[in-house]
C-alpha atoms as a PDB file:
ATOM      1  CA  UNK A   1    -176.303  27.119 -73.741  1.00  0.00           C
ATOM      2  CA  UNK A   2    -176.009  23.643 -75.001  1.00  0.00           C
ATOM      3  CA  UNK A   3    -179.177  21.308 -75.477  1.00  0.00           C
ATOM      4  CA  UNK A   4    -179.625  17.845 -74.025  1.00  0.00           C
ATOM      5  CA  UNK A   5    -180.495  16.084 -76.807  1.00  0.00           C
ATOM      6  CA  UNK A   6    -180.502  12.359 -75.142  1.00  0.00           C
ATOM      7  CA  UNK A   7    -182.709  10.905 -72.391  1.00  0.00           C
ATOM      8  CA  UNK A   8    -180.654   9.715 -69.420  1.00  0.00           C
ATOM      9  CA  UNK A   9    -180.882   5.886 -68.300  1.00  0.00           C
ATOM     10  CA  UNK A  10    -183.166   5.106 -65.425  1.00  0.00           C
ATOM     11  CA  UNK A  11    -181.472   4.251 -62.356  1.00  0.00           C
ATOM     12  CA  UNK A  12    -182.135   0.688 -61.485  1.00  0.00           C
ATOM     13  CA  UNK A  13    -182.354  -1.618 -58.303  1.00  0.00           C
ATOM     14  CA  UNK A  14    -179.777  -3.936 -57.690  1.00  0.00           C
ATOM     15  CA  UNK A  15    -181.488  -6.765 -55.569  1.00  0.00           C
ATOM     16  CA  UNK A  16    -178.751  -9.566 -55.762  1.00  0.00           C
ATOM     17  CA  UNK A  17    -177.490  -8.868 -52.571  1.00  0.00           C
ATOM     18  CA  UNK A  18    -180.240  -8.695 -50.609  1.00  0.00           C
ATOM     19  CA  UNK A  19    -181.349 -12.409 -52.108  1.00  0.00           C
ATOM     20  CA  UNK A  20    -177.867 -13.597 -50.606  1.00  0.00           C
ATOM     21  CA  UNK A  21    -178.634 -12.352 -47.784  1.00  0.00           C
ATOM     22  CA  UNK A  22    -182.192 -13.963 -47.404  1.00  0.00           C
ATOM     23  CA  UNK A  23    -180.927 -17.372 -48.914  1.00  0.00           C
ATOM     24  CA  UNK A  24    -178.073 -17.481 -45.948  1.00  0.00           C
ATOM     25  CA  UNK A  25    -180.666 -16.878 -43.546  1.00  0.00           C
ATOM     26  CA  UNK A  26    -182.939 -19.486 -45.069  1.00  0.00           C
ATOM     27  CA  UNK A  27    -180.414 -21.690 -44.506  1.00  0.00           C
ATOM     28  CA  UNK A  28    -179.478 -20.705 -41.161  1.00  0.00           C
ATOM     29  CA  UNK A  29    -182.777 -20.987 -39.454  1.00  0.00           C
ATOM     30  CA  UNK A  30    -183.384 -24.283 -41.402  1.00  0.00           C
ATOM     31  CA  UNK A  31    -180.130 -25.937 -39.945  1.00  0.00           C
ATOM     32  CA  UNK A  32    -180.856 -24.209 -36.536  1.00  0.00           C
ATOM     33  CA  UNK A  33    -183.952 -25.243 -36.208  1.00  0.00           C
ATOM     34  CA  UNK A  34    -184.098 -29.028 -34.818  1.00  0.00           C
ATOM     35  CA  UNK A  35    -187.155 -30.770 -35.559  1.00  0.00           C
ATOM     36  CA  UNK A  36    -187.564 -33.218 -32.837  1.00  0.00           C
ATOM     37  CA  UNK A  37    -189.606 -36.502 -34.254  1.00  0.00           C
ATOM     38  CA  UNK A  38    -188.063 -39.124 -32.175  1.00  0.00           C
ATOM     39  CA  UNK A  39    -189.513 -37.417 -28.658  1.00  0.00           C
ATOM     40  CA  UNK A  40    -192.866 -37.988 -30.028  1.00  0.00           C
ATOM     41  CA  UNK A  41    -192.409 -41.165 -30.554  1.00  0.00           C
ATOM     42  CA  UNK A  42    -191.599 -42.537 -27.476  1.00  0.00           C
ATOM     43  CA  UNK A  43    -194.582 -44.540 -25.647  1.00  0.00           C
ATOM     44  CA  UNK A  44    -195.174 -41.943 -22.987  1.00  0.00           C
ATOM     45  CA  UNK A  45    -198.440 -41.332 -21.320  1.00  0.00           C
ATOM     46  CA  UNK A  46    -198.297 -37.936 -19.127  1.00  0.00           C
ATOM     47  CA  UNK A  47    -200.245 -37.067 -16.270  1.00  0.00           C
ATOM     48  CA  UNK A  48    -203.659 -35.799 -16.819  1.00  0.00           C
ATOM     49  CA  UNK A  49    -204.702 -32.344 -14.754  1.00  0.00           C
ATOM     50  CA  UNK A  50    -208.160 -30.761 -14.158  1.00  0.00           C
ATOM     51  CA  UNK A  51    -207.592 -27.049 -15.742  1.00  0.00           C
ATOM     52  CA  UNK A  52    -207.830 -24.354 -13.092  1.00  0.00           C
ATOM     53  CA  UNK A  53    -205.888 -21.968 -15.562  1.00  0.00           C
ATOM     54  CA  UNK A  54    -202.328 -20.674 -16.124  1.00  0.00           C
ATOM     55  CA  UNK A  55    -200.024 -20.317 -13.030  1.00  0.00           C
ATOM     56  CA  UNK A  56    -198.874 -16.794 -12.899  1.00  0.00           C
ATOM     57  CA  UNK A  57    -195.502 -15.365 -11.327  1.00  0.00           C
ATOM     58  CA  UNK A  58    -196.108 -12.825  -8.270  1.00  0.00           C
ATOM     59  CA  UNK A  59    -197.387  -9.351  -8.937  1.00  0.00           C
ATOM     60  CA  UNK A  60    -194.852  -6.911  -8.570  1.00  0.00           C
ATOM     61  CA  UNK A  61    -194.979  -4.498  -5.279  1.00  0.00           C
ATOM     62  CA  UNK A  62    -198.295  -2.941  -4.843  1.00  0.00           C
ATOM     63  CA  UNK A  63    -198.326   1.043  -4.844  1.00  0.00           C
ATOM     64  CA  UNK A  64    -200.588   2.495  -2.133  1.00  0.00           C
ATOM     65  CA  UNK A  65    -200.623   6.317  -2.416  1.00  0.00           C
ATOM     66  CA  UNK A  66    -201.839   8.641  -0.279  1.00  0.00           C
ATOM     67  CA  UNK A  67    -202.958  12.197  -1.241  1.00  0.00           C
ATOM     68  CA  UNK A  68    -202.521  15.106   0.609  1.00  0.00           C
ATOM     69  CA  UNK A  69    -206.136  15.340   1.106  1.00  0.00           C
ATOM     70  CA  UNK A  70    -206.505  12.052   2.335  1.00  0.00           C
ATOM     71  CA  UNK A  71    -208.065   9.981  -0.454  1.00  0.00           C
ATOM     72  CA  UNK A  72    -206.094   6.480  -0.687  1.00  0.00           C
ATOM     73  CA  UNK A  73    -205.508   4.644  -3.899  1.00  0.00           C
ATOM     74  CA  UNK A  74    -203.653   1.298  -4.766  1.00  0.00           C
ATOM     75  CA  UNK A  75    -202.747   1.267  -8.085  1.00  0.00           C
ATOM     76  CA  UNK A  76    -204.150   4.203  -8.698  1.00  0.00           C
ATOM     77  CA  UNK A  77    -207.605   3.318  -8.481  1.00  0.00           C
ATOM     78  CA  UNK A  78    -209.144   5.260  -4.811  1.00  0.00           C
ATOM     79  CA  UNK A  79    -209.938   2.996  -2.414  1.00  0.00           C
ATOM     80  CA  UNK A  80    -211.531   3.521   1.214  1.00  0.00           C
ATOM     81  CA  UNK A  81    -209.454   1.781   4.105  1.00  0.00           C
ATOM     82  CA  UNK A  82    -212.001  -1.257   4.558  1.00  0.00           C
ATOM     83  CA  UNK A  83    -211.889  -1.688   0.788  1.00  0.00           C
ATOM     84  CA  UNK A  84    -208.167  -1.744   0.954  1.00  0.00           C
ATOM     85  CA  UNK A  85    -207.643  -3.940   3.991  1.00  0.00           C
ATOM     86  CA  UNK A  86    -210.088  -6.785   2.157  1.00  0.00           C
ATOM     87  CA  UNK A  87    -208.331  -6.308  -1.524  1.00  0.00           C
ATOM     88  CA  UNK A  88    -204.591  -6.945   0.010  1.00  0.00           C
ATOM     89  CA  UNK A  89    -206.158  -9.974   2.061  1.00  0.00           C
ATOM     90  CA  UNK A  90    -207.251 -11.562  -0.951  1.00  0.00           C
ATOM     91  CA  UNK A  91    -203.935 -10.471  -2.927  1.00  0.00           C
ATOM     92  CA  UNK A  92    -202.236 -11.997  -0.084  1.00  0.00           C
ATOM     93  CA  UNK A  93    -204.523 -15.256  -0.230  1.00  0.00           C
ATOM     94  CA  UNK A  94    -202.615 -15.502  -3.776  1.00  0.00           C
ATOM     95  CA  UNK A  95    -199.295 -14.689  -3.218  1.00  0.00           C
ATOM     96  CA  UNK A  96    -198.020 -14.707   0.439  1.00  0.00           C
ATOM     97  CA  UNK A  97    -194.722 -12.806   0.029  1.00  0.00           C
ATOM     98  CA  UNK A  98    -197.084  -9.621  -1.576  1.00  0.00           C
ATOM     99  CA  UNK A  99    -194.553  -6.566  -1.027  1.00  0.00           C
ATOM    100  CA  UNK A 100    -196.435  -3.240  -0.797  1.00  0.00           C
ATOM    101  CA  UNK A 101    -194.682   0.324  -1.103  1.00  0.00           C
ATOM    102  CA  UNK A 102    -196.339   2.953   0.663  1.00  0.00           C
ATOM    103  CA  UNK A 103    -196.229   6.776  -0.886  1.00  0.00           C
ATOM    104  CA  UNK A 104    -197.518   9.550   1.907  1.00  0.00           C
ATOM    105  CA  UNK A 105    -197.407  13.475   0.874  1.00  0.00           C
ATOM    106  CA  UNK A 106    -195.235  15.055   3.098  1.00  0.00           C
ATOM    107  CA  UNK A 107    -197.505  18.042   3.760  1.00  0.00           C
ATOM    108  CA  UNK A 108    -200.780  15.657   4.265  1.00  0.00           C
ATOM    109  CA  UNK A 109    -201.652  14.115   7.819  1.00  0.00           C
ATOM    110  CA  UNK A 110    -199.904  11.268   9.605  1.00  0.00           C
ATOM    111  CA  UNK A 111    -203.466   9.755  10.784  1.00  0.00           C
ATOM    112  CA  UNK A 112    -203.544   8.847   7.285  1.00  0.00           C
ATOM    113  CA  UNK A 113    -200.555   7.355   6.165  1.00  0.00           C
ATOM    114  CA  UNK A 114    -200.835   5.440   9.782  1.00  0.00           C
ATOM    115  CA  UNK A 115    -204.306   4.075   9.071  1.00  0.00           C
ATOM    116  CA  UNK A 116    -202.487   2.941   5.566  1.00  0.00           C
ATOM    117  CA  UNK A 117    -200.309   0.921   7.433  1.00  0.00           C
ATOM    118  CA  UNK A 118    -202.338  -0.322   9.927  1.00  0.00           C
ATOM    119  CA  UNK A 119    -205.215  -1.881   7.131  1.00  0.00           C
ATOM    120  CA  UNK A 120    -201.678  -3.490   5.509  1.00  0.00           C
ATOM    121  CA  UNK A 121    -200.704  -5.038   9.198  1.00  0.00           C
ATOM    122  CA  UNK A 122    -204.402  -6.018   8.927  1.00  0.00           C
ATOM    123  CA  UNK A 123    -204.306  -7.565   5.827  1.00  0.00           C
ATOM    124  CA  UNK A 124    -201.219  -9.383   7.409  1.00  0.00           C
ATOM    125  CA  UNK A 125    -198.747  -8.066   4.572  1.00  0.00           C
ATOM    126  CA  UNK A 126    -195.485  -8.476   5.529  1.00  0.00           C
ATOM    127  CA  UNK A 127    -193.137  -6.596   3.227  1.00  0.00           C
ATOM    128  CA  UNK A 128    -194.054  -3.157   4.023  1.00  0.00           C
ATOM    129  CA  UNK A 129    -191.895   0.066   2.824  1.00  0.00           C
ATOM    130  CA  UNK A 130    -192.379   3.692   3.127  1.00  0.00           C
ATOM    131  CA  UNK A 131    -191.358   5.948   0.093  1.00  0.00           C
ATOM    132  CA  UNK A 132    -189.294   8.739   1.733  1.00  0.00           C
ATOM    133  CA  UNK A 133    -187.036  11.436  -0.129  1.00  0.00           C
ATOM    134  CA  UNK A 134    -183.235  11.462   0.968  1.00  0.00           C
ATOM    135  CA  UNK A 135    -180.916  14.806   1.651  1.00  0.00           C
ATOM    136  CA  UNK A 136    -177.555  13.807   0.557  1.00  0.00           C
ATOM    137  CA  UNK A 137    -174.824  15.871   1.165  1.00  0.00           C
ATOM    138  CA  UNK A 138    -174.296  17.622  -1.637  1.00  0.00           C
ATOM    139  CA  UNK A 139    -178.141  18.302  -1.441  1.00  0.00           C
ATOM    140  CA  UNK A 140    -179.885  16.508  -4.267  1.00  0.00           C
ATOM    141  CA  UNK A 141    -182.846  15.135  -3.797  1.00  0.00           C
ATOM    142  CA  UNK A 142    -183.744  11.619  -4.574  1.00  0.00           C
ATOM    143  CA  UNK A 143    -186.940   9.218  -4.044  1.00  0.00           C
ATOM    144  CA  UNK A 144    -186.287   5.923  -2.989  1.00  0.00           C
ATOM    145  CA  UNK A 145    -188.155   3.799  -1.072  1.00  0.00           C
ATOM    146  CA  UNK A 146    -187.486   2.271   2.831  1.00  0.00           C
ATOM    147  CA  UNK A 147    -188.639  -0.161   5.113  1.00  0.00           C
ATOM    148  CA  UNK A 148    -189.228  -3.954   4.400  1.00  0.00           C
END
């Protein structure tokens, strides 16, 4: 069995590539990038505004669920009817077109579900759907809500 009698060379990094790389990129973002000096020097004066803090975009649809046992929670925190009528009248305050999707068991009471909708006619919310589970034909069930 022959010996090895010489060290083999250590393999090395070859790094040239990835500098072209960054210097074309350097160079891209530096000739992208417009730095606008003239707009700050024209002899504007904007409005001035009291702070009342950063506008914010409508809250998505609100999520009232309703337990087969009866215990009510939007967003998943419980709430008792009176509680929920006066939290979707002040979401409502802040965005009028508040849409609210409304999730019933299907082996809990009615009553329930009913009272649901009645604190959201109360809190004058008027998108309103109903979360019911389709039969298509070929008899698949899906979730999707309905109403509005």
């Amino acid at each position: 069995m022959p010996l090895k009698t010489h060290l083999d060379d250590e393999p090395t990094l070859n790094l040239t590539a990835m500098l072209d790389v960054m210097f074309l990129l350097i160079i891209f973002f530096a000739l992208g990038t417009r730095f606008v000096e003239a707009e700050r020097k024209i002899d504007v004066e904007v409005p001035k505004v009291a702070d009342r803090g950063a506008l914010s975009a409508a809250p998505s649809r609100k999520v009232i669920n309703v337990s087969r046992d009866g215990v009510v929670t939007l967003d998943r925190t419980p709430v008792s009817l009176p509680e929920l009528t006066s939290r979707l009248a002040a979401l409502r305050q802040q965005y009028e077109d508040l849409a609210v999707l409304v999730r019933g068991d299907g082996r809990g009471e009615y009553q329930r579900v009913a009272d649901v909708l009645n604190a959201c006619k109360q809190a004058k919310i008027k998108h309103v759907g109903i979360a019911v589970r389709t039969m298509p034909v070929d008899g698949h069930q899906s979730a999707m809500p309905s109403g509005e």
